[in-house]
N, C-alpha and C. Protein backbone atom coordinates (compact mmCIF):
# COMPACT_ATOMS: atom_id res chain seq x y z
N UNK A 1 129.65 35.03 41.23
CA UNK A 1 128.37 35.04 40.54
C UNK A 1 127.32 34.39 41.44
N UNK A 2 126.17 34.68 41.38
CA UNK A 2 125.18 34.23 42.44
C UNK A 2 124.40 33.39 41.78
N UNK A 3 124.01 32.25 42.22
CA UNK A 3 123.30 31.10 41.37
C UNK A 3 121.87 31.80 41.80
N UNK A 4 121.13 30.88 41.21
CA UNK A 4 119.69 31.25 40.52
C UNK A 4 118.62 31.13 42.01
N UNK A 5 118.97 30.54 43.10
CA UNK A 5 118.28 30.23 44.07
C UNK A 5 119.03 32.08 44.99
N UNK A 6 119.81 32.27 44.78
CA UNK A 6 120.74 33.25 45.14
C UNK A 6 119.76 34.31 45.01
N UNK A 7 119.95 34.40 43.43
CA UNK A 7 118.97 35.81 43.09
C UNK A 7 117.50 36.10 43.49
N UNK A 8 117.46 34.28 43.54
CA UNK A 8 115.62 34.54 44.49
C UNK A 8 115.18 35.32 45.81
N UNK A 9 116.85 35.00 46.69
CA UNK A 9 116.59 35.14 47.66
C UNK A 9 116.68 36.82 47.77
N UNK A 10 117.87 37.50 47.18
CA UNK A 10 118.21 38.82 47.01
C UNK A 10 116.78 39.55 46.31
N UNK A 11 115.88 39.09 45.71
CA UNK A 11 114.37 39.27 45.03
C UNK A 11 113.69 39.53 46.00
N UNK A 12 113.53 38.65 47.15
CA UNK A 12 112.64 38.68 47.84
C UNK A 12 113.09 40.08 49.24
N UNK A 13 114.40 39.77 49.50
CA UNK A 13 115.11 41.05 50.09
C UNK A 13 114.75 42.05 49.92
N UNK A 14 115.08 42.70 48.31
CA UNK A 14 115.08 43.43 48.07
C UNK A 14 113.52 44.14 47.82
N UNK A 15 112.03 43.37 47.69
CA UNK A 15 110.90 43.08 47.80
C UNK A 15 110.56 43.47 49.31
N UNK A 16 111.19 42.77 49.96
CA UNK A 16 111.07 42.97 51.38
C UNK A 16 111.50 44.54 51.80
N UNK A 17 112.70 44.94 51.46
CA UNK A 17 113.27 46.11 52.06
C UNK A 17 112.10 47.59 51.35
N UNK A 18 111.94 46.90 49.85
CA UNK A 18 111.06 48.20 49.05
C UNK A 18 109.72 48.41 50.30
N UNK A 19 108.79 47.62 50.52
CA UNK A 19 107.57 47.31 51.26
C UNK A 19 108.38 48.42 52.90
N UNK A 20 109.41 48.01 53.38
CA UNK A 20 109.66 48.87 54.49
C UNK A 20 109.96 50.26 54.12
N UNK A 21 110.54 50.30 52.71
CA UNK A 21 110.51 52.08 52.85
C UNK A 21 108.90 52.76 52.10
N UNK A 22 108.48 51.79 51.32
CA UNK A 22 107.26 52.34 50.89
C UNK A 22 105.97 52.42 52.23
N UNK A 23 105.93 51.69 53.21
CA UNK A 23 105.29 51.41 54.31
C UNK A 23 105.60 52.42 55.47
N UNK A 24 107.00 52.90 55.45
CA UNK A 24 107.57 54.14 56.00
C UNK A 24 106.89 55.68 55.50
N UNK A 25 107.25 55.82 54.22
CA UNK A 25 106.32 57.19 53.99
C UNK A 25 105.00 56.74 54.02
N UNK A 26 104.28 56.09 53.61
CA UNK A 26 102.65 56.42 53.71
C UNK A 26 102.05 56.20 55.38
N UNK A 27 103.53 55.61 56.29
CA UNK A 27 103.00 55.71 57.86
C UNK A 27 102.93 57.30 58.45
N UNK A 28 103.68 57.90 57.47
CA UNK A 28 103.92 59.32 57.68
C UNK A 28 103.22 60.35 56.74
N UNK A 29 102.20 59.51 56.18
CA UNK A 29 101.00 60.33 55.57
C UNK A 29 99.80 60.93 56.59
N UNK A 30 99.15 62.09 56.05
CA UNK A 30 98.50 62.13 57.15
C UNK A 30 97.12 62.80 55.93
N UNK A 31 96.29 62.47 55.99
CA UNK A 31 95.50 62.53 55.23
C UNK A 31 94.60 63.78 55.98
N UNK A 32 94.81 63.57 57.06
CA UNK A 32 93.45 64.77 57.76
C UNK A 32 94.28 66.12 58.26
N UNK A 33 95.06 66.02 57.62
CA UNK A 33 96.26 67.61 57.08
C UNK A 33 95.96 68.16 55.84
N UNK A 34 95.21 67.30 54.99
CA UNK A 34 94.62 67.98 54.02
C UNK A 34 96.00 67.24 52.79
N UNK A 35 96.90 66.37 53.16
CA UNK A 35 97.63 65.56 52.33
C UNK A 35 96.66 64.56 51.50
N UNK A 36 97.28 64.59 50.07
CA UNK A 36 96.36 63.93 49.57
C UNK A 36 97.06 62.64 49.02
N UNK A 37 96.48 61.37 49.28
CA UNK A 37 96.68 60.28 49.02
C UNK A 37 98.15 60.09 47.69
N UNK A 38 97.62 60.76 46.65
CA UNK A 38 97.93 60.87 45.47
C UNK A 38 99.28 61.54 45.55
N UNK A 39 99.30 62.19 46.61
CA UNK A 39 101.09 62.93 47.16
C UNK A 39 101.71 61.79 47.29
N UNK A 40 101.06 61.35 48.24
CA UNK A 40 101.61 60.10 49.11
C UNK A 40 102.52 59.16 48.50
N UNK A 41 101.14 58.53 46.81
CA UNK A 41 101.80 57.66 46.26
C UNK A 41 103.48 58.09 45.06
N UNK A 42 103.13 59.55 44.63
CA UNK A 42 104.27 60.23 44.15
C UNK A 42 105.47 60.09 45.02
N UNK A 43 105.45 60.42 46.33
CA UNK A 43 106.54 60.19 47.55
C UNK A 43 107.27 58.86 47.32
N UNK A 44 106.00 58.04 47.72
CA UNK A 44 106.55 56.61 47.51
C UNK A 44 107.26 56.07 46.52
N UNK A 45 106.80 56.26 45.32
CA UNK A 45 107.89 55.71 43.86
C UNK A 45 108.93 56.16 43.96
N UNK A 46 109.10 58.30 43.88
CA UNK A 46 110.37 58.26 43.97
C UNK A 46 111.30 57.79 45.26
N UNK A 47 110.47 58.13 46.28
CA UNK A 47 111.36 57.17 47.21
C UNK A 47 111.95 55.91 46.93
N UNK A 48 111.50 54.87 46.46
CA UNK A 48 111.77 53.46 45.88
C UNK A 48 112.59 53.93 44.74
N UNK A 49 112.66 54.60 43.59
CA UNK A 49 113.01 54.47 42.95
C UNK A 49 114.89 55.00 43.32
N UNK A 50 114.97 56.07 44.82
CA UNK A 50 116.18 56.45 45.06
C UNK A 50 116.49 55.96 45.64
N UNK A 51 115.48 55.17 46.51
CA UNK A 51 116.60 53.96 47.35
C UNK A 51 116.98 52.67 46.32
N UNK A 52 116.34 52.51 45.37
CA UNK A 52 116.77 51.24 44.30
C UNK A 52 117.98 51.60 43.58
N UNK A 53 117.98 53.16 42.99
CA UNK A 53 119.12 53.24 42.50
C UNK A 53 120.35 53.58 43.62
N UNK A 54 120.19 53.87 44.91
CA UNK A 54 121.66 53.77 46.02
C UNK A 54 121.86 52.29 46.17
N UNK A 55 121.13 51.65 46.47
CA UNK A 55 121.42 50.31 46.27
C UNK A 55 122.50 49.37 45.30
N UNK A 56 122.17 49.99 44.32
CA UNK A 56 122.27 49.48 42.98
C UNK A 56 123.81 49.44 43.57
N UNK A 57 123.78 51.71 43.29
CA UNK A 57 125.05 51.70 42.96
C UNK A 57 126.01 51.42 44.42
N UNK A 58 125.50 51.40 45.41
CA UNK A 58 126.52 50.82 46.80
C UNK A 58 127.05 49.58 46.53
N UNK A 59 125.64 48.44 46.13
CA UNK A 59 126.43 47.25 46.49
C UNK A 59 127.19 47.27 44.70
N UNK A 60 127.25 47.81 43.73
CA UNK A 60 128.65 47.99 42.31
C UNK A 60 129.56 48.82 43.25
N UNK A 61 129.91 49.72 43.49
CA UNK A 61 130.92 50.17 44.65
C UNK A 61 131.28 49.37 45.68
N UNK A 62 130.40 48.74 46.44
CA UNK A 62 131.01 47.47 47.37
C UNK A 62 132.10 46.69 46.77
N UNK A 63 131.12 46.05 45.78
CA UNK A 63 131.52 44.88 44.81
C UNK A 63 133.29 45.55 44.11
N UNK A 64 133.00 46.49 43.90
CA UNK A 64 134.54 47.11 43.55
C UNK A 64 135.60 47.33 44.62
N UNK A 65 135.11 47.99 45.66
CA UNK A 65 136.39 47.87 47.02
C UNK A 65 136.51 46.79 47.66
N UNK A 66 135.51 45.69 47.89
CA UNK A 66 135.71 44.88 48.68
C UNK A 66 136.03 43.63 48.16
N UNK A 67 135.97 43.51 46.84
CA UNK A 67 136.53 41.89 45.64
C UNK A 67 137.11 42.77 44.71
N UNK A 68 137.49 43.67 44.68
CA UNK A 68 138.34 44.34 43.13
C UNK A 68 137.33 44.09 41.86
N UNK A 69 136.20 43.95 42.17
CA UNK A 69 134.90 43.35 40.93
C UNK A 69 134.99 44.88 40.41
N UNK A 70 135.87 45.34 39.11
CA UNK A 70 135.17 46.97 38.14
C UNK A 70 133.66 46.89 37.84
N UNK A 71 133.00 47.54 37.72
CA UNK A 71 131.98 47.85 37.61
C UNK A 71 132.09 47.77 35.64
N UNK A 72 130.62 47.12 35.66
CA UNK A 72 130.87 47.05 33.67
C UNK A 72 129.51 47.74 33.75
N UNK A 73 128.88 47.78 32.46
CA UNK A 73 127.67 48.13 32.13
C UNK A 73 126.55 47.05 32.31
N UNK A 74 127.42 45.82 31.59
CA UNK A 74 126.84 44.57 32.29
C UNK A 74 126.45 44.42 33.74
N UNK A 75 126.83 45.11 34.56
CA UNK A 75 127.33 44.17 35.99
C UNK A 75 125.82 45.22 36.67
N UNK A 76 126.31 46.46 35.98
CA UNK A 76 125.22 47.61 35.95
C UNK A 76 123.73 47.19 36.34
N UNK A 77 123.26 46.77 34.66
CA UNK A 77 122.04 46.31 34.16
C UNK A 77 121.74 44.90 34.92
N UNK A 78 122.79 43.96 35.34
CA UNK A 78 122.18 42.51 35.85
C UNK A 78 122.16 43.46 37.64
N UNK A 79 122.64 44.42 37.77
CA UNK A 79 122.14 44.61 39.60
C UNK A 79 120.84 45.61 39.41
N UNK A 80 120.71 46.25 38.88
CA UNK A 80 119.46 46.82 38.61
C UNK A 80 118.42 46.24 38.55
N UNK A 81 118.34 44.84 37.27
CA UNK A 81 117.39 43.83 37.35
C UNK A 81 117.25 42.92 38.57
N UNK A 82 118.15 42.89 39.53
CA UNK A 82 118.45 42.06 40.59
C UNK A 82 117.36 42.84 41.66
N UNK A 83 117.75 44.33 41.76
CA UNK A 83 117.09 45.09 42.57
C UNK A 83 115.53 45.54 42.30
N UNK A 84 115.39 45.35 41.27
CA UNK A 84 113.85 45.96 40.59
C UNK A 84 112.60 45.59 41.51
N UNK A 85 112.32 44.21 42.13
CA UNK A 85 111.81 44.00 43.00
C UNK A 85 111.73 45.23 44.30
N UNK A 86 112.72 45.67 44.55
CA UNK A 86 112.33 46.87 45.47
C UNK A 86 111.28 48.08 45.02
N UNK A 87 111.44 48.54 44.05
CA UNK A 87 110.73 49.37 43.62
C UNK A 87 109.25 48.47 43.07
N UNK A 88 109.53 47.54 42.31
CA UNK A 88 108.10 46.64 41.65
C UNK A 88 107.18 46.48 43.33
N UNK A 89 108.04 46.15 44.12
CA UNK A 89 106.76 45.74 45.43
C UNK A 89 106.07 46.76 45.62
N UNK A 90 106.19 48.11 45.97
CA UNK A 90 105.36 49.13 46.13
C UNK A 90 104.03 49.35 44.97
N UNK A 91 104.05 48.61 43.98
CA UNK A 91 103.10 48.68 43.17
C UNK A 91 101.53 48.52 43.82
N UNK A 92 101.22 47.88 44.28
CA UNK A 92 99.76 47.35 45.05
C UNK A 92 100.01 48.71 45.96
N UNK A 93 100.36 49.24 47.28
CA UNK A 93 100.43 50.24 47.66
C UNK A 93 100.00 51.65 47.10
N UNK A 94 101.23 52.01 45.65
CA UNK A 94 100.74 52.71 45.56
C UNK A 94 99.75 52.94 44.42
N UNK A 95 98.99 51.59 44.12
CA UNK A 95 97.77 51.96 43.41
C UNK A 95 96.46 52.28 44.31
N UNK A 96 97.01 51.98 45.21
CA UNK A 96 95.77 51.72 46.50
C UNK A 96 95.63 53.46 46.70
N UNK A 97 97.23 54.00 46.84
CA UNK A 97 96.81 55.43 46.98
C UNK A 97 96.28 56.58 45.80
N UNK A 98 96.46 55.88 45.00
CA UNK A 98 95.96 56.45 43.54
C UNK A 98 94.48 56.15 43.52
N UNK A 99 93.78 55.29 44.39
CA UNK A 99 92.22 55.20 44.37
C UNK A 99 91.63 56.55 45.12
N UNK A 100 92.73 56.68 46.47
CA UNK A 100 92.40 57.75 46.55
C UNK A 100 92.38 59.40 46.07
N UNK A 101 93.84 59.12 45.20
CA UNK A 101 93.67 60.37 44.80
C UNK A 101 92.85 60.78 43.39
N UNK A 102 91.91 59.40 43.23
CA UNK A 102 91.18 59.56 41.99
C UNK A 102 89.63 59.60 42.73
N UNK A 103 89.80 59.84 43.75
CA UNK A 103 88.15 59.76 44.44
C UNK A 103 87.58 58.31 44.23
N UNK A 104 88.27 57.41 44.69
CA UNK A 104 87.35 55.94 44.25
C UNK A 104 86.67 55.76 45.66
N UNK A 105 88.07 56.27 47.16
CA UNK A 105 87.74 56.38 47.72
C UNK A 105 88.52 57.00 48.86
N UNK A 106 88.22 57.47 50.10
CA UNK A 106 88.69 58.48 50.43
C UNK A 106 90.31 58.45 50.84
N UNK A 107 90.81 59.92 51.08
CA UNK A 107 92.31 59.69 50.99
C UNK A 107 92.31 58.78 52.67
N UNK A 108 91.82 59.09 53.58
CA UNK A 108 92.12 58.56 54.91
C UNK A 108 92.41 56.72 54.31
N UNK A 109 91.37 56.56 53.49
CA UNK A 109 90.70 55.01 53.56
C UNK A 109 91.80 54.56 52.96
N UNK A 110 93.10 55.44 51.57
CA UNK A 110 93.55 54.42 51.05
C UNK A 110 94.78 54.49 51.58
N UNK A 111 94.83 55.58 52.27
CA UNK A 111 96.59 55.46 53.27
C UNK A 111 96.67 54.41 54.22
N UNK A 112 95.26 54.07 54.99
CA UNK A 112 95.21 53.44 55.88
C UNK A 112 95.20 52.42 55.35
N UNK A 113 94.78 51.39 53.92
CA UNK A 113 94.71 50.17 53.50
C UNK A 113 95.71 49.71 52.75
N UNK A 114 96.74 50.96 51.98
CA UNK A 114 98.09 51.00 51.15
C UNK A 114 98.70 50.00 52.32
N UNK A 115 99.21 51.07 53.98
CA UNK A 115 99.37 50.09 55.04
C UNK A 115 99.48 48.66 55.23
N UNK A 116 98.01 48.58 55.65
CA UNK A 116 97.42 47.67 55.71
C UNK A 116 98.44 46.40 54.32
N UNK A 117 98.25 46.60 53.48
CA UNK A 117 98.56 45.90 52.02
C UNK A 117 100.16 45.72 51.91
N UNK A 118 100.51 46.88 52.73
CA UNK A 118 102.43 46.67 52.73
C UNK A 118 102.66 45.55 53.89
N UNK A 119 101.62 45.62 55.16
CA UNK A 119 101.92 44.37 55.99
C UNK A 119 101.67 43.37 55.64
N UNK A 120 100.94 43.04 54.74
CA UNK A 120 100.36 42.05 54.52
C UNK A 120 101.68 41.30 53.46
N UNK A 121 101.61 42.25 52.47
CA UNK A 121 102.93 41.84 51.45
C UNK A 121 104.28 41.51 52.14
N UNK A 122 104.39 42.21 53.26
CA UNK A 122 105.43 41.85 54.02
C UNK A 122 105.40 40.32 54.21
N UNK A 123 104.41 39.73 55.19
CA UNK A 123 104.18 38.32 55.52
C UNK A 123 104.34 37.92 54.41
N UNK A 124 103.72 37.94 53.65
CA UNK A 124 103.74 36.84 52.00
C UNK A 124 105.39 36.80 51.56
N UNK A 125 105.83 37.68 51.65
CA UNK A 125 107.16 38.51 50.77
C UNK A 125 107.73 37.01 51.90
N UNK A 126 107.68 37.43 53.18
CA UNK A 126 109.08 36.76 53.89
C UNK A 126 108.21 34.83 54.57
N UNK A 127 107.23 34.63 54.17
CA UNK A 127 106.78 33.31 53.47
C UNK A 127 107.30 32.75 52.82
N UNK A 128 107.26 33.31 51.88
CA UNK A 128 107.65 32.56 50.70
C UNK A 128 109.32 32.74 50.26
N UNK A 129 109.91 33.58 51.09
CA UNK A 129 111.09 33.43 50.59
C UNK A 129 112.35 32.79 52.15
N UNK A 130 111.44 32.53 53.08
CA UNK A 130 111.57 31.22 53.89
C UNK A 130 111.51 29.85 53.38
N UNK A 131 110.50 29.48 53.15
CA UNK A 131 109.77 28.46 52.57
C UNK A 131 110.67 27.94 51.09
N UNK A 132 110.97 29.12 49.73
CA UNK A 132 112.13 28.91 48.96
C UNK A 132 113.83 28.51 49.45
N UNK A 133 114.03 29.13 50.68
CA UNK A 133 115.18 28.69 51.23
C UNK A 133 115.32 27.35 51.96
N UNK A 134 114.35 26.56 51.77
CA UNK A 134 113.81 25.42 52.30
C UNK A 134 113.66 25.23 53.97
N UNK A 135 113.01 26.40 54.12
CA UNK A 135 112.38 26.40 56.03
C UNK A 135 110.99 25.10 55.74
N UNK A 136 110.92 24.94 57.21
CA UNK A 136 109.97 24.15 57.42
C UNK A 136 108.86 24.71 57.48
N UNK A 137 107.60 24.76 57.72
CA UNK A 137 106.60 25.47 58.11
C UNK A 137 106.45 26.24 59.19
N UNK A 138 106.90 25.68 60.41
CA UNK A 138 107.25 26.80 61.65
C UNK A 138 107.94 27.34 61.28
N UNK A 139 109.12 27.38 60.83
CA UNK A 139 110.57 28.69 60.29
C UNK A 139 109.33 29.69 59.73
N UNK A 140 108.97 29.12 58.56
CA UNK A 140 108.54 30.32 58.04
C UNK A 140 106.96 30.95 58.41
N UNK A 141 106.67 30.18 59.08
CA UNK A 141 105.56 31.19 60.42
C UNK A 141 106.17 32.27 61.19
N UNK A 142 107.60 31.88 61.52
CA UNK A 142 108.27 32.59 62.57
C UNK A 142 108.44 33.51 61.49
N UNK A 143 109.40 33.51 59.93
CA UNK A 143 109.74 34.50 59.73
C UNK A 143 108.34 35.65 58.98
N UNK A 144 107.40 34.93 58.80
CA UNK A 144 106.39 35.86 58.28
C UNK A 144 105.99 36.77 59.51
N UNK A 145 106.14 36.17 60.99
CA UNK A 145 105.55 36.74 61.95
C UNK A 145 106.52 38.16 62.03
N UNK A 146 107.86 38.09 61.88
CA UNK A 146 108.88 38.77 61.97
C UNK A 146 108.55 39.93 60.82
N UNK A 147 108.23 39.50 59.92
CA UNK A 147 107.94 40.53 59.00
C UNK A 147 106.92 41.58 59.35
N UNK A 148 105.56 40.72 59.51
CA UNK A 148 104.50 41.49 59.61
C UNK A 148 104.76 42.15 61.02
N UNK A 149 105.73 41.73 61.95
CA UNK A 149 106.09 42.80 62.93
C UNK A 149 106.65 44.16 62.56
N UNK A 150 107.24 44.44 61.23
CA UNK A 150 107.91 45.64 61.17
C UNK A 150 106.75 46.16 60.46
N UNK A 151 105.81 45.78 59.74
CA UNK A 151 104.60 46.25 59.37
C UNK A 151 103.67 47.29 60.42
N UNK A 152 103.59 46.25 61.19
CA UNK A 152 102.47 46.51 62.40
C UNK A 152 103.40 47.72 63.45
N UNK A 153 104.74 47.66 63.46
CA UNK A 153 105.38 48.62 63.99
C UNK A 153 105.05 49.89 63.23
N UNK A 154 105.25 49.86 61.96
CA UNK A 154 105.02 51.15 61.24
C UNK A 154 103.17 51.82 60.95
N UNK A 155 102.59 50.55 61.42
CA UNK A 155 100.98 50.82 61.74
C UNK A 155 100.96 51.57 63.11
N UNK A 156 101.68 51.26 64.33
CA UNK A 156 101.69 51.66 65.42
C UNK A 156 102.38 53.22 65.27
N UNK A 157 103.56 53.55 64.60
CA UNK A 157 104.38 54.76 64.20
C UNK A 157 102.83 55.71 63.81
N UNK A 158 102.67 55.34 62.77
CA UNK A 158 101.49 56.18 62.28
C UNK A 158 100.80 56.75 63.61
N UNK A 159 100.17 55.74 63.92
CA UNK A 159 98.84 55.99 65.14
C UNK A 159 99.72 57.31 66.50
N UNK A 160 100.96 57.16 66.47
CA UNK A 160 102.08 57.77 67.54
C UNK A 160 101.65 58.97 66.45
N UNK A 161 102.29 59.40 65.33
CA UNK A 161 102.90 60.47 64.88
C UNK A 161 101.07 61.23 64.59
N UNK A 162 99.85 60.59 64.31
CA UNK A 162 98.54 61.31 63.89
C UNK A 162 97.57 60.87 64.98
């Protein structure tokens, strides 16, 4: 069973990992293809939502071959809630792309700031869940820097692939 500092940390993981696949498709949006923002953010949920449920069910299948742990309905519903953070982080993202696909403002502007908003969440995401694991202040400079590196990699991907 994973104590309560446990599940924080698997929160923030799993927070962390959602932001890299939601930050993945909208690096591979391309707005001046005539893609519209509002695709983008559809992509993104169900994406999150199929990598949350492989998750789920890998690490209940792990948990069964590798500790003999059966899978209950219980065990189900507490890894689902464990994982929800993956899918919940893409929220700010993809409302950002829903501005665009509601004309608030243009699709280029909100693919490029969804981005923008997943690196950023990245740093915060792996801040604060340094900082909860009781890092010092440099640790968790280093690990926010680490984060917002896979951000800024998938800012750079974009700029390669459009």
């Amino acid at each position: 069973m994973l104590s309560a500092s446990d599940a924080k940390s698997r929160n923030y993981s799993a927070a962390i990992y959602g932001l890299i696949v939601a930050g993945s498709i909208i690096a591979a949006a391309d707005p001046r293809s005539g893609e519209r923002s509002i695709v983008t953010a559809a992509l993104v949920v169900m994406s999150l939502v199929i990598f949350w449920l492989a998750h789920v069910y890998s690490n209940e299948l792990g948990a069964w071959s590798e500790h003999g742990v059966t899978p209950t309905w219980a065990s189900w519903k507490r890894e689902l809630g464990r994982q929800w953070p993956m899918v919940g982080a893409g929220t700010t993202p993809v409302l950002i792309l829903a501005c665009g696909g509601f004309n608030f403002v243009s699709d280029a502007v909100a693919v490029n700031l969804a981005l923008f908003v997943c690196t950023a969440e990245l740093g915060l995401a792996a801040f604060f869940a340094a900082r909860r694991g009781g890092a010092g202040i440099r640790v968790s400079i280093l690990s926010t820097a680490v984060a917002v590196t896979f951000g800024l990699a998938l800012i750079l991907l974009k700029t390669l692939l459009h």
